[in-house]
Structures are given as C-alpha cells and as structure tokens.
Protein backbone atom coordinates (compact mmCIF):
# COMPACT_ATOMS: atom_id res chain seq x y z
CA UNK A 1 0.00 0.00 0.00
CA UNK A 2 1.36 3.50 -1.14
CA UNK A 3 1.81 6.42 1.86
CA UNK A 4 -1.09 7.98 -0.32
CA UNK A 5 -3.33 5.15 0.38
CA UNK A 6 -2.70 4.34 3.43
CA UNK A 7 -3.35 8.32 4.39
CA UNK A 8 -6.52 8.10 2.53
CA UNK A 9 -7.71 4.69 4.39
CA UNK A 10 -6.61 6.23 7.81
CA UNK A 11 -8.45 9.99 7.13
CA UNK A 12 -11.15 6.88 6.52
CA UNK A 13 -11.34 5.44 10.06
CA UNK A 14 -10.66 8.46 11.54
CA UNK A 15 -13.90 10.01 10.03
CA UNK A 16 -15.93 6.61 11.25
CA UNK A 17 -14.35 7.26 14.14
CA UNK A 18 -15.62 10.80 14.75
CA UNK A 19 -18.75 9.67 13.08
CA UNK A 20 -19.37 7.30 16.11
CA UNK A 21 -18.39 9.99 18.44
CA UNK A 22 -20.86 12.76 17.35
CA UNK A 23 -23.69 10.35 17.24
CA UNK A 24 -25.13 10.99 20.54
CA UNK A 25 -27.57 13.43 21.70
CA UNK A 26 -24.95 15.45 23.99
CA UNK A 27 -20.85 15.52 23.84
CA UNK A 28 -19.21 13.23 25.44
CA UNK A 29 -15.37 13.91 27.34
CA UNK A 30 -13.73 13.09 24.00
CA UNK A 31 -10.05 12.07 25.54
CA UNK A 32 -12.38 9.34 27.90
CA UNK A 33 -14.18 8.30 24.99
CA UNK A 34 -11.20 7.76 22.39
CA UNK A 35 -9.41 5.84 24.87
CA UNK A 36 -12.38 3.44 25.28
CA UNK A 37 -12.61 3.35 21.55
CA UNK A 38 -8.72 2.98 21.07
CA UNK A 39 -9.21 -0.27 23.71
CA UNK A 40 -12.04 -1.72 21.48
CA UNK A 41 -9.66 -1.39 18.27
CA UNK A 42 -7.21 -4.50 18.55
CA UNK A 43 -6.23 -3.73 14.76
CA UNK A 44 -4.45 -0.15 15.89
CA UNK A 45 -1.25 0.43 16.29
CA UNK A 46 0.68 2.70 18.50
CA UNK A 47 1.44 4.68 15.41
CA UNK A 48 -2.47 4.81 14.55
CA UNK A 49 -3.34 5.51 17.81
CA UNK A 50 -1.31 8.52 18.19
CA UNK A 51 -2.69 9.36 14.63
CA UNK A 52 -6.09 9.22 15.29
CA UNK A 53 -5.89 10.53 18.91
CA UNK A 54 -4.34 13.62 17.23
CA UNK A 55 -6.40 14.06 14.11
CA UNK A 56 -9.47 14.01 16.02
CA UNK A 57 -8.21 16.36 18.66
CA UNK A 58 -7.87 18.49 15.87
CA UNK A 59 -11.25 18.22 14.65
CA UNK A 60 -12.78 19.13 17.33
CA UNK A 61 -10.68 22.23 18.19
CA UNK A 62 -11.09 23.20 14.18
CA UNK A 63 -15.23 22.89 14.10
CA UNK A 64 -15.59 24.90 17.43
CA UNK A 65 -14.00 27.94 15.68
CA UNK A 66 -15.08 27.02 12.68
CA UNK A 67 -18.86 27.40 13.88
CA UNK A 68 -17.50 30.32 15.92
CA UNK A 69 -15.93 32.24 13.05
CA UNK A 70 -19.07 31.67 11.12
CA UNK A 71 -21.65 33.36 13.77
CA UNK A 72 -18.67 36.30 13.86
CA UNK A 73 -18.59 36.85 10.04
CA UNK A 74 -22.47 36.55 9.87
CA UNK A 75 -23.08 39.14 13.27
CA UNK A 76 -19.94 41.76 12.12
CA UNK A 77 -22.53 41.66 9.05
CA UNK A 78 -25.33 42.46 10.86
CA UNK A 79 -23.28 44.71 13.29
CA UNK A 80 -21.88 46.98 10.60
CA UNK A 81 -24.01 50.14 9.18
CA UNK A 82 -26.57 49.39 12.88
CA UNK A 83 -27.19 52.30 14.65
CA UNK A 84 -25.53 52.49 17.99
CA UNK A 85 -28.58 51.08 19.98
CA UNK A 86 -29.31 47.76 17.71
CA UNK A 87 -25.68 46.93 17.92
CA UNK A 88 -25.82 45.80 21.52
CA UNK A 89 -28.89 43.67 20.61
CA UNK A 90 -26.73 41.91 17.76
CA UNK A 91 -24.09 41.37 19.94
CA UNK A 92 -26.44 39.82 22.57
CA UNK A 93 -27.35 37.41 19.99
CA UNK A 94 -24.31 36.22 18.82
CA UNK A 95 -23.38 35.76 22.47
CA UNK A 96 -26.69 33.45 23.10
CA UNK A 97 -25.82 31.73 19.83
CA UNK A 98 -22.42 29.78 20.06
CA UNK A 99 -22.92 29.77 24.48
CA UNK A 100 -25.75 26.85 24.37
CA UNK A 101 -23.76 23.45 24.39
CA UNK A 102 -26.87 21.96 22.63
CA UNK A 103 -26.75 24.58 19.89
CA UNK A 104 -23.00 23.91 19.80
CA UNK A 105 -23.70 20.52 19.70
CA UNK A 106 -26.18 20.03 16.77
CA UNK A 107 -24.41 22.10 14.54
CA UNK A 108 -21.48 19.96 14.95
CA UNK A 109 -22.72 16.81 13.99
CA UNK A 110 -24.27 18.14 10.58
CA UNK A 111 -20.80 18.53 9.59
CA UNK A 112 -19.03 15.95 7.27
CA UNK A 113 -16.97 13.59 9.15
CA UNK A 114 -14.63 12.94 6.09
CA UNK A 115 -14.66 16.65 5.36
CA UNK A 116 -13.47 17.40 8.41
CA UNK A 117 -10.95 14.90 9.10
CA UNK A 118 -9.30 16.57 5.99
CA UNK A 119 -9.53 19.89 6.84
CA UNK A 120 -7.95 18.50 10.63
CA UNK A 121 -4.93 16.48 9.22
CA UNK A 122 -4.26 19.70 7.06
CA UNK A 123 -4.17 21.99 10.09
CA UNK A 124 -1.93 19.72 11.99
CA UNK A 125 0.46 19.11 8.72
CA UNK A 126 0.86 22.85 8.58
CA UNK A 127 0.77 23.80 12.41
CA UNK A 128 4.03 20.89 12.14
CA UNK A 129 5.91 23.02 9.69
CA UNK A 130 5.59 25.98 11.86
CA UNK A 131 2.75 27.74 8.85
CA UNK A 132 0.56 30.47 10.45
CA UNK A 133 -3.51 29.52 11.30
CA UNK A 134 -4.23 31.84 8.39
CA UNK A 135 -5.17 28.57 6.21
CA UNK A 136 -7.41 27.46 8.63
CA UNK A 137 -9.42 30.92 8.20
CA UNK A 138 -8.38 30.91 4.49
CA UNK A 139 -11.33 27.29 4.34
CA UNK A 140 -14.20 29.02 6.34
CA UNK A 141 -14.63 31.40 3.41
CA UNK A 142 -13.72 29.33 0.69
CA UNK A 143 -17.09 29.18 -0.13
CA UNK A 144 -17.00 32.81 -1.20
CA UNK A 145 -16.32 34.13 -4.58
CA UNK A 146 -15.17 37.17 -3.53
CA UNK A 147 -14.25 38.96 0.23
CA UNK A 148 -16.26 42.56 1.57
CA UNK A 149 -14.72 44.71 3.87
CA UNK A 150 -16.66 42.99 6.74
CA UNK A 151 -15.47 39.66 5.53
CA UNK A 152 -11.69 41.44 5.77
CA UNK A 153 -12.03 42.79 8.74
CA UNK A 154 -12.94 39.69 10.31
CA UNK A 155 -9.85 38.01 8.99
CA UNK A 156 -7.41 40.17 10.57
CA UNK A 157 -9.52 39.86 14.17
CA UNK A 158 -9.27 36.24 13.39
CA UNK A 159 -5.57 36.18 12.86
CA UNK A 160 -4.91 38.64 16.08
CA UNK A 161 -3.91 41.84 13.65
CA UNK A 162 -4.98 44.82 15.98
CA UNK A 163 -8.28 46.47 14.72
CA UNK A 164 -5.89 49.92 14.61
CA UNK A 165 -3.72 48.37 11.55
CA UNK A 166 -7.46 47.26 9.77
CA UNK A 167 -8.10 50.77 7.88
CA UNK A 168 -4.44 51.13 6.45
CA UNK A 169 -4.61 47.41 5.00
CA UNK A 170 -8.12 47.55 3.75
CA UNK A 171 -7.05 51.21 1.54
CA UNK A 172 -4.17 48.84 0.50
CA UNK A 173 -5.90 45.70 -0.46
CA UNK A 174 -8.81 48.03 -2.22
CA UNK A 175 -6.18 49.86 -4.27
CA UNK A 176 -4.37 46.98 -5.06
CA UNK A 177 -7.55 44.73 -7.05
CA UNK A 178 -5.77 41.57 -5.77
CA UNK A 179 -6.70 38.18 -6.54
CA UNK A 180 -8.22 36.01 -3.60
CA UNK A 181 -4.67 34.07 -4.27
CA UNK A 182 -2.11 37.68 -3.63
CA UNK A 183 -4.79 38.72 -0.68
CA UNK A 184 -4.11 35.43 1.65
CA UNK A 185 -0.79 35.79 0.96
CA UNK A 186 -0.34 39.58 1.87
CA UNK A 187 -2.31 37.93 5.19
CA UNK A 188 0.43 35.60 5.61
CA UNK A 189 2.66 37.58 5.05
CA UNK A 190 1.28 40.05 7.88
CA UNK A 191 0.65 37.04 10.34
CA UNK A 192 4.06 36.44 9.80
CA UNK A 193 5.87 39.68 10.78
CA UNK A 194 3.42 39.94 13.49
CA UNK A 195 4.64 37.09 15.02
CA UNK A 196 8.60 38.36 14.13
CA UNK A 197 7.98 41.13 15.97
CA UNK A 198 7.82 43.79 13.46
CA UNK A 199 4.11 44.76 14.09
C-alpha cells in the first residue's frame, strides 16, 4: 500500500471514528471516549493511535472555531451600518448563539466527518511546519467568490492583527484589485511579521 493510500484509508477510520463519536444526543469527554474506543480497536497500532488521537483532537478544536468564526462573520454583518442602539442587541445574539452546548452541539454533527478529518490532518500538517492559522481561516470562506470589507475585517480579528492596523490594509488591499490568491498571501505575510515582531 502506497503512503497515499494508506493516508486516505486512515483519514477513513478516523472520520468513522468521529462519526461514532458525534452520534449521541450530547458531547461526550472526548479524551475518555477515544481511549475506550482505542481499547475496542485491537487492529491499531501505536502509530495509529497517536494518529487518530491527534487528528481528532484536531477536529474538534477546528469545528468549534469554525462554527465560531461563522456566527462572527455573519453578526460583524449584521453589526456593521446598525445604529448604535441595535448593535448591543446583535451582539447579545451572537453571544446566546455559540454559548448553548446543545446549539454547539447540533451544529457539529451536521458537519461531514470525512470533510473534516481533511480539513484537521491539514491543520496539523501545517501547524508541524511551523505555517501560520491563516489557512485554517483561508477554508471558512472558501465558499465565497469574492471577500467585503466585513469579511476582511474579520480576517485580521481572526488572525490577532490589531483592529488599529485594519483601515491602512483595507485602503491597500482596495487599491491593489488583488486576486483572492495575492490577498491570503499579503495575510500571511502580515501574520508572519506579526509574530517576528515587526508589528
């Protein structure tokens, strides 16, 4: 079996895996529950095991803010052009939105398993080679044809650039008519010098 294949087959289990964990009506202590399930698998080996344990680790820390970025984008929308006293009300319902565990809950489990067992070895491969989250933010809206101002704005929150820098880099992005390709990277590139200590 290639290294391709044998990727593919464990992104496999590791979706049936999470699969069997998201099929209850309320979370369960994941790290109790894998262990159980790790017991029950005779077929994995310490190599899989530490696979799987960190894949779906991963998953679950990457649909939280997944979900979480999504209520942001969609309230900053709402948020945005609101006159002062309707802007505490949005905020009050974005708080009430991603606070219920239940609400939390049920949106996680309509999310593809195999989907997001990509999207979770992905993070971890780049988190490994030292790469900045901004690819993680980069697949929430890569749904989107094309990024407002809200939707850029919400990227720099996401990727800790201080609100104070957002004005400066929107004039530049606007002037520039980049590609969705040259704008990510510009973010990278920003994430990156942040975290050198420049900005």
């Amino acid at each position: 079996m290639t290294s391709d294949a044998r990727l593919a087959n464990r992104l496999k289990t590791a979706a049936g895996l999470w699969e069997r964990y998201v099929d209850a009506p309320a979370p369960r202590q994941l790290d109790r529950w894998l262990s159980e399930a790790m017991r029950a698998e005779k077929r994995f080996g310490s190599q899989d095991r530490r696979f799987y344990s960190n894949v779906l680790f991963s998953a679950a820390r990457l649909v939280s803010k997944a979900i979480f970025e999504a209520d942001a984008r969609e309230s900053l929308h709402r948020f945005l052009g609101r006159p002062a006293s309707e802007q505490l009300m949005v905020l009050n319902r974005f708080t009430a939105d991603v606070s219920t565990e239940a609400k939390l809950w049920e949106r996680i489990r309509n999310f593809s398993a195999l989907n997001l067992i990509e999207a979770s070895n992905n993070f971890l491969e780049q988190a490994s080679s030292g790469q900045p989250e901004i690819e993680l933010i980069e697949r929430i809206f890569r749904d989107k044809s094309s990024l407002d101002e809200s939707d850029f704005q919400l990227l720099l929150i996401a990727n800790g650039i201080p609100p104070a820098w957002s004005s400066a880099l929107m004039n530049r992005v606007g002037k520039s008519q980049w590609s969705r390709a040259q704008l990510f990277d510009f973010l990278r590139q920003q994430n990156l010098r942040r975290h050198s200590g420049f900005v």
